[in-house]
Protein backbone atom coordinates (compact mmCIF):
# COMPACT_ATOMS: atom_id res chain seq x y z
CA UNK A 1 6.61 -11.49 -15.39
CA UNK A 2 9.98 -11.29 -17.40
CA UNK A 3 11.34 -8.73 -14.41
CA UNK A 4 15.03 -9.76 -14.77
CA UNK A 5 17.93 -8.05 -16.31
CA UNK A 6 15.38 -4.12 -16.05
CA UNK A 7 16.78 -1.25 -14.75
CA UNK A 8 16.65 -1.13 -10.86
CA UNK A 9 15.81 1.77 -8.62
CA UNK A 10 18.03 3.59 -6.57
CA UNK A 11 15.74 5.07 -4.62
CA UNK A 12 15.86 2.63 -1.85
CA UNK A 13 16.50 2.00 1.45
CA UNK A 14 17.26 -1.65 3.12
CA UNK A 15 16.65 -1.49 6.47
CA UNK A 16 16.65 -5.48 7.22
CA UNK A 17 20.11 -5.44 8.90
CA UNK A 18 19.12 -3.42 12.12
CA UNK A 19 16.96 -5.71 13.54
CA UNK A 20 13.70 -4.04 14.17
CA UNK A 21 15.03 -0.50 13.22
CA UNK A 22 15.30 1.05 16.54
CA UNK A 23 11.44 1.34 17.17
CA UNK A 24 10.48 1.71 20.30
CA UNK A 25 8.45 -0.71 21.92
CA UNK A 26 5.24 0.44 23.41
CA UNK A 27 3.77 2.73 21.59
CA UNK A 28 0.19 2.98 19.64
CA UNK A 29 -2.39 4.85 18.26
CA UNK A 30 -2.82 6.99 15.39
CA UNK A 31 -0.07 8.00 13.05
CA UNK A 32 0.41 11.92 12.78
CA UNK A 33 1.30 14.02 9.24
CA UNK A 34 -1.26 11.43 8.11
CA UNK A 35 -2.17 7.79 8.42
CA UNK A 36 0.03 5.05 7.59
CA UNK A 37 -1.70 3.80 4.39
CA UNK A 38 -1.10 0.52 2.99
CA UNK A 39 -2.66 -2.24 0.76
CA UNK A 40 -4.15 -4.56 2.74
CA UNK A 41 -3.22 -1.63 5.78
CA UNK A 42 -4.46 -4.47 8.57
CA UNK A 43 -4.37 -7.68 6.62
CA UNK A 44 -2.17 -9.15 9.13
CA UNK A 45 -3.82 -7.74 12.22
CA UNK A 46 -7.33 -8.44 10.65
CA UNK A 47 -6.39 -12.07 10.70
CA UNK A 48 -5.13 -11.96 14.07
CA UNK A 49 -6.99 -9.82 15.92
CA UNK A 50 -10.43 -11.12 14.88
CA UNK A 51 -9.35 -14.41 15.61
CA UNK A 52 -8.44 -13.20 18.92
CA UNK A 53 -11.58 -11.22 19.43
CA UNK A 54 -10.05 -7.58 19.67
CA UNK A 55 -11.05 -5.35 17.41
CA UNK A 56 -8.00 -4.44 14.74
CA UNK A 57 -8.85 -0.54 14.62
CA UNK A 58 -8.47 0.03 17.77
CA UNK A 59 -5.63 -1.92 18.13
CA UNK A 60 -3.36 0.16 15.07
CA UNK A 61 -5.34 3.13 15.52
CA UNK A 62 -5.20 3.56 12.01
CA UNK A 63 -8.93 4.63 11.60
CA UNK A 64 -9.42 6.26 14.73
CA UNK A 65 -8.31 9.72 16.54
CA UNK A 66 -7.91 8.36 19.87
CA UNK A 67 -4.77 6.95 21.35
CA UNK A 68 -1.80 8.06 21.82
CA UNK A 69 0.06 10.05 19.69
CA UNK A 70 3.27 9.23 18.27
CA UNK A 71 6.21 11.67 18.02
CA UNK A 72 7.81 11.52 14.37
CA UNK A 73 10.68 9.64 14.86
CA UNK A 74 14.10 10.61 12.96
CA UNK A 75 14.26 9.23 9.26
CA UNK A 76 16.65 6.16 9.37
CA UNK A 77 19.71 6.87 6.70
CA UNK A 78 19.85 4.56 4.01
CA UNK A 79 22.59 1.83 4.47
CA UNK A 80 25.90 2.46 3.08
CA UNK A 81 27.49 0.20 1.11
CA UNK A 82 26.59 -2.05 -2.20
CA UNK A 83 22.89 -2.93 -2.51
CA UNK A 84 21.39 -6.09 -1.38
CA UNK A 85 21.53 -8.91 -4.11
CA UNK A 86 19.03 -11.07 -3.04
CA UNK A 87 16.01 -11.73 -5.54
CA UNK A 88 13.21 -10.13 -3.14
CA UNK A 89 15.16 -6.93 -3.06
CA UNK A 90 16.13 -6.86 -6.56
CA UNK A 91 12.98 -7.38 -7.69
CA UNK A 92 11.42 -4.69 -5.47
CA UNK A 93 14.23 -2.65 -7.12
CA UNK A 94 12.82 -3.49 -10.36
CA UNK A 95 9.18 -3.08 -10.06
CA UNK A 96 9.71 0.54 -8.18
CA UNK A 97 12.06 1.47 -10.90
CA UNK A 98 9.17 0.90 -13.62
CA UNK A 99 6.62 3.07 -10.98
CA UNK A 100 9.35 5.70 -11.73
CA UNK A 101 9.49 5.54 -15.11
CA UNK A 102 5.81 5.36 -16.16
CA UNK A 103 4.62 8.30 -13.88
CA UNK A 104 7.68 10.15 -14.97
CA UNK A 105 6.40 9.96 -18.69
CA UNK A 106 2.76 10.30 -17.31
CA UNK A 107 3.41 13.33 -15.38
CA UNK A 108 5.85 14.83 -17.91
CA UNK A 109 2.57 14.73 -21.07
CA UNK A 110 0.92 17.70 -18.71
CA UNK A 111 4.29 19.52 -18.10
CA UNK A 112 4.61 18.40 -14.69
CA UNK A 113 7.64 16.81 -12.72
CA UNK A 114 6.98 13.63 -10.62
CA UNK A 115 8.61 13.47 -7.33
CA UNK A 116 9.46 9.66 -6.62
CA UNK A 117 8.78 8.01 -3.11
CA UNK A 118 11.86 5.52 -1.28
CA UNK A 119 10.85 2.69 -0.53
CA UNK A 120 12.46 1.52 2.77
CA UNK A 121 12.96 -2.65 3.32
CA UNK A 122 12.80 -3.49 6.79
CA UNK A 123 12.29 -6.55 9.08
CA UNK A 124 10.02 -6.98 12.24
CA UNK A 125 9.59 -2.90 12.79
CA UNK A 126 10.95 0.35 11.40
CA UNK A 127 10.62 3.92 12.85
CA UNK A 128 8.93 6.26 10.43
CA UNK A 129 7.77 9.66 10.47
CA UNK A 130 4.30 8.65 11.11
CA UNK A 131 5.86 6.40 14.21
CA UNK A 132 6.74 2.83 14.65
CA UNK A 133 5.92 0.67 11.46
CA UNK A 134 5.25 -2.55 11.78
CA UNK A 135 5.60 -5.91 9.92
CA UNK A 136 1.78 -6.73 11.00
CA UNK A 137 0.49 -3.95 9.56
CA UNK A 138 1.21 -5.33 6.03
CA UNK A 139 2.76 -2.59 3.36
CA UNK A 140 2.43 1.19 3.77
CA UNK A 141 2.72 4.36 2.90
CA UNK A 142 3.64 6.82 5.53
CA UNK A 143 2.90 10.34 3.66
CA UNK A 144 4.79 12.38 6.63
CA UNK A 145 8.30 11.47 5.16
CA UNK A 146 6.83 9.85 1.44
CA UNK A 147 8.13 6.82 1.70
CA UNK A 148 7.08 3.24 1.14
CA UNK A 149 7.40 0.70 3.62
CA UNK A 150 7.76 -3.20 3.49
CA UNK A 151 8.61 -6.34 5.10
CA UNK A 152 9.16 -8.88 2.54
CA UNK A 153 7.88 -11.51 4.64
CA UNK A 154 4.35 -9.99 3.65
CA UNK A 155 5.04 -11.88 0.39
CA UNK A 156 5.24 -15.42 2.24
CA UNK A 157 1.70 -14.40 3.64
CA UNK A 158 0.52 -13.10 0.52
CA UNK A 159 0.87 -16.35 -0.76
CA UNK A 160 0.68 -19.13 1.64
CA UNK A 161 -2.09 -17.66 3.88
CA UNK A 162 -3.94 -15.23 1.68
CA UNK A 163 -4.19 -17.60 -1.17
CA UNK A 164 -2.40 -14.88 -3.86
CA UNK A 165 0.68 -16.36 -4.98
CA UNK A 166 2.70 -14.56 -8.05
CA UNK A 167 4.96 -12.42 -8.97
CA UNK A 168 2.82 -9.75 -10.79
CA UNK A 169 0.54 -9.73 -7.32
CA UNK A 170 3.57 -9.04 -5.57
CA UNK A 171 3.87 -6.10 -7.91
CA UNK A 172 0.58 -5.08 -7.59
CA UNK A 173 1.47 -4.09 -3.82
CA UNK A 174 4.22 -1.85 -5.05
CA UNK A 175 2.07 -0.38 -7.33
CA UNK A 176 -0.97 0.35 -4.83
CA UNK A 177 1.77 2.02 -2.17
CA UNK A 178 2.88 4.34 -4.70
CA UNK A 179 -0.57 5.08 -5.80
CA UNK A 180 -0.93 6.18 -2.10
CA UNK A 181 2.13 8.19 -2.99
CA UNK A 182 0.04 10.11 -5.73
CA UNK A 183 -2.38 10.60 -3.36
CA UNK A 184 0.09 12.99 -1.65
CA UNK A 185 1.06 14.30 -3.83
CA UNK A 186 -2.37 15.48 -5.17
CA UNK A 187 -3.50 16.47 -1.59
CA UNK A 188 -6.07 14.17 -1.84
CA UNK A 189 -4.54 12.35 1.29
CA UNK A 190 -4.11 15.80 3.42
CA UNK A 191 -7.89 16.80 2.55
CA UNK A 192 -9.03 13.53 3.99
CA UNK A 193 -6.97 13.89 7.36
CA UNK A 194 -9.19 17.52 7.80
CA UNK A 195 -11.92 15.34 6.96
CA UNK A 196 -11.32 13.08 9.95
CA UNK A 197 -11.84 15.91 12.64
CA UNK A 198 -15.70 16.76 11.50
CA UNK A 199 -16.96 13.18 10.70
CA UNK A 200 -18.12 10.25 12.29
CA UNK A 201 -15.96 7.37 12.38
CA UNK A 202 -18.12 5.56 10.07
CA UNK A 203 -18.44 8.19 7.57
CA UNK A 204 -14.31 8.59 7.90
CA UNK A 205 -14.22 4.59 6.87
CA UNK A 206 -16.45 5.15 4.11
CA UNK A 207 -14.34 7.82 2.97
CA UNK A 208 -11.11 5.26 3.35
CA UNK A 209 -12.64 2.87 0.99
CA UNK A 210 -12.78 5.13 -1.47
CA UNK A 211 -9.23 6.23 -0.90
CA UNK A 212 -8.00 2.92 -1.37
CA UNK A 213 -10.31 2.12 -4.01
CA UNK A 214 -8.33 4.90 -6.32
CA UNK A 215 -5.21 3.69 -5.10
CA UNK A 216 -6.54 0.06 -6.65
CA UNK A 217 -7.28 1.98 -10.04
CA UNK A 218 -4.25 3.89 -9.76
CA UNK A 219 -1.87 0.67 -9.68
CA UNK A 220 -4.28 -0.27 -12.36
CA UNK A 221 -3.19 2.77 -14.62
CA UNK A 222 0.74 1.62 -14.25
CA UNK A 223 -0.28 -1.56 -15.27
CA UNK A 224 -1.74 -0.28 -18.21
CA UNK A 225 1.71 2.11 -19.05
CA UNK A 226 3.91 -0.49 -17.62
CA UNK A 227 2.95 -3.26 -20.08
CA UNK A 228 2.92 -1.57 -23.10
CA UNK A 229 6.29 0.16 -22.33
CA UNK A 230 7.76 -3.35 -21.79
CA UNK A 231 5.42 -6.23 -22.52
CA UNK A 232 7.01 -8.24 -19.56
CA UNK A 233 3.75 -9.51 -18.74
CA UNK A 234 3.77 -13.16 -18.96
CA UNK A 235 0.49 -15.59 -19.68
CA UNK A 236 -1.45 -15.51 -16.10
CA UNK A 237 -0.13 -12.42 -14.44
CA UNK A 238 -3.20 -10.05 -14.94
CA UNK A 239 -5.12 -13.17 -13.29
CA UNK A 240 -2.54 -12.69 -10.16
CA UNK A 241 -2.92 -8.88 -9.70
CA UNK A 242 -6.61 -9.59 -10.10
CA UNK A 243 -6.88 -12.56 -7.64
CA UNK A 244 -4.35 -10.74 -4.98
CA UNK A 245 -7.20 -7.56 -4.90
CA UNK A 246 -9.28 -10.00 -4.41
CA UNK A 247 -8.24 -11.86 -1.49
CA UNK A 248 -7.40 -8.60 0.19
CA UNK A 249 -11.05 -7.62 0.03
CA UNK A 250 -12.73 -6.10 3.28
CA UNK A 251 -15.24 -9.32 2.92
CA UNK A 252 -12.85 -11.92 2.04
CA UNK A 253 -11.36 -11.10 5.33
CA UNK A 254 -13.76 -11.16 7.52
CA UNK A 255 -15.29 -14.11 6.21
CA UNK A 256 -11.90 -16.18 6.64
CA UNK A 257 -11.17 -14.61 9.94
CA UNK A 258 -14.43 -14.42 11.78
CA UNK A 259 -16.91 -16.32 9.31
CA UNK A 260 -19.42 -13.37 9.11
CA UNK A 261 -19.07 -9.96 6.68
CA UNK A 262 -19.77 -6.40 8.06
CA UNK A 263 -19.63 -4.16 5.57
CA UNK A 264 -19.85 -0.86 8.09
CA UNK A 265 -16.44 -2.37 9.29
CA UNK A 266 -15.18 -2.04 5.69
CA UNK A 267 -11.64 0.49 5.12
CA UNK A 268 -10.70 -0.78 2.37
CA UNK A 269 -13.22 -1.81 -0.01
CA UNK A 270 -14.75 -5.13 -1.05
CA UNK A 271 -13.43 -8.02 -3.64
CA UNK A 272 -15.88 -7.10 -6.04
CA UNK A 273 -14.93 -3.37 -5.28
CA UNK A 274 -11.34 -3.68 -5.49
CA UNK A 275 -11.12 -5.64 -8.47
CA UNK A 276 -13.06 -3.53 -10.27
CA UNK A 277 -11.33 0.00 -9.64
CA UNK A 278 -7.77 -2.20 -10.37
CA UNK A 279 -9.61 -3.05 -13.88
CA UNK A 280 -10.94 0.52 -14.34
CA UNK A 281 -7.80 1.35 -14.37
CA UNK A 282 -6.18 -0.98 -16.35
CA UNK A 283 -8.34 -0.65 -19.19
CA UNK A 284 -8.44 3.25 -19.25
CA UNK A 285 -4.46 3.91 -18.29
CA UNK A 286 -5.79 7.64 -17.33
CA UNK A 287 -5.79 8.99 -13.48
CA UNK A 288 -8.68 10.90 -14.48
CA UNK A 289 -10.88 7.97 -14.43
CA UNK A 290 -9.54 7.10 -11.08
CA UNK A 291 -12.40 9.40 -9.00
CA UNK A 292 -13.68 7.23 -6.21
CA UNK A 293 -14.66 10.33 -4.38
CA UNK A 294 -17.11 11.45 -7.51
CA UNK A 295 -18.76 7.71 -8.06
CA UNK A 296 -22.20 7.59 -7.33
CA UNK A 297 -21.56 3.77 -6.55
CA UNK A 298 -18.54 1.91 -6.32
């Protein structure tokens, strides 16, 4: 991915500096003005937990009503002085800056104006409006406060323990955050939190699948724009967007964590699944074909 020398966002705030950002210790259960929502979401906590024998949801409370509930915690402000210039922040810089630009022009074809997320860099914790955000959760979206959240040691995981190394998968998790971000922006993500207070929890998961399933297609769809605005994909990069969806897969998961699949347990869809809403996207390059919620199968 020929990323260097594009424009670089702005629109971002790096967090790294204040050591855990002030969260406070302590406190769980679900997030309010929305869930947090995030790639892999529990990727980290999947791994752990289920090694551990405790049972992720209930430990993030990110699929569940019960727990306790967070207060929204004060927005951190953005870090004065010059940007970071390390290459993990610059590229983040870079990739967000192309989300910006292609669903800018997207957006602008139908006469509408597209409200960019930040994207806040942090280390270890960070408060959020949707409460304490943490490095184990993996990536997220918090839609109280629109902003994307990540620790950029998620990367290092990505790669090393997860199997998806690459720059253009590393991408791909920028892209699927901000497609949470259009999610908001649609109301798609406020219509499913009503949706949590009159259905079971399994029916809620299934529902969560196929948020995250459009999210897939969605950072399939910037793909699409993205390349053929810049052609700075390189030989092998589709391959790494393609293999990172697929080692984030519900089943993948499972099966490396706890050696057995459980597909009722699923919240964020299946290899097969997610690779194929990424492509569905990709090939189309319209939102329109992005309707998880309208599929008769997925």
């Amino acid at each position: 991915m020929k990323w260097e020398g594009q424009r670089e966002s702005e629109n971002v705030e790096d967090r790294r500096a204040e050591g855990g950002g002030g969260a406070r210790a302590g406190l769980g259960g679900r997030m309010p003005g929305g869930r947090g929502l995030g790639l892999g979401g529990i990727v980290l906590a999947l791994l752990v937990s289920w090694a551990l024998g405790v049972n992720p949801l209930t430990v993030l409370g990110l699929l569940q009503g019960g727990g306790t509930e967070l207060s929204a915690a004060a927005p951190s402000e953005p870090r004065s002085g010059p940007p970071a210039q390390d290459a993990g922040a610059r590229f983040v810089r870079t990739v967000l800056a192309d989300t910006e630009d292609v669903w800018s022009a997207y957006f602008q074809r139908s006469q509408q104006r597209y409200e960019a997320p930040r994207l806040v860099l942090f280390s270890g914790r960070s408060d959020t409006a949707c409460g304490s955000g943490e490095a184990a959760m993996g990536p997220f979206y918090c839609p109280a406060d629109r902003k994307v959240y990540i620790d950029l040691s998620f990367y290092d995981t990505l790669r090393d323990r997860l199997g998806a190394p690459g720059d253009f998968a590393q991408a791909y998790v920028i892209a699927h955050e901000v497609g949470h971000h259009l999610q908001n922006l649609q109301g798609t993500t406020a219509k499913l939190e009503q949706a949590r207070q009159r259905l079971s929890e399994r029916d809620y998961r299934a529902l969560s699948v196929r948020l995250e399933l459009q999210a897939d297609c969605y950072s399939g769809v910037w793909a699409h724009h993205s390349q053929a605005g810049k052609g700075w994909l390189e030989q092998g990069d589709l391959e790494e967007a393609l293999n990172a969806a697929a080692q984030i897969g519900d089943d993948t998961l499972q099966r490396r964590s706890q050696g057995t699949v459980v597909p009722e347990s699923f919240t964020h869809g299946s290899s097969e699944q997610r690779v194929r809403w990424f492509k569905r996207g990709l090939d189309s390059g319209q939102l329109k074909a992005c309707d998880s919620f309208k599929a008769a199968t997925l």
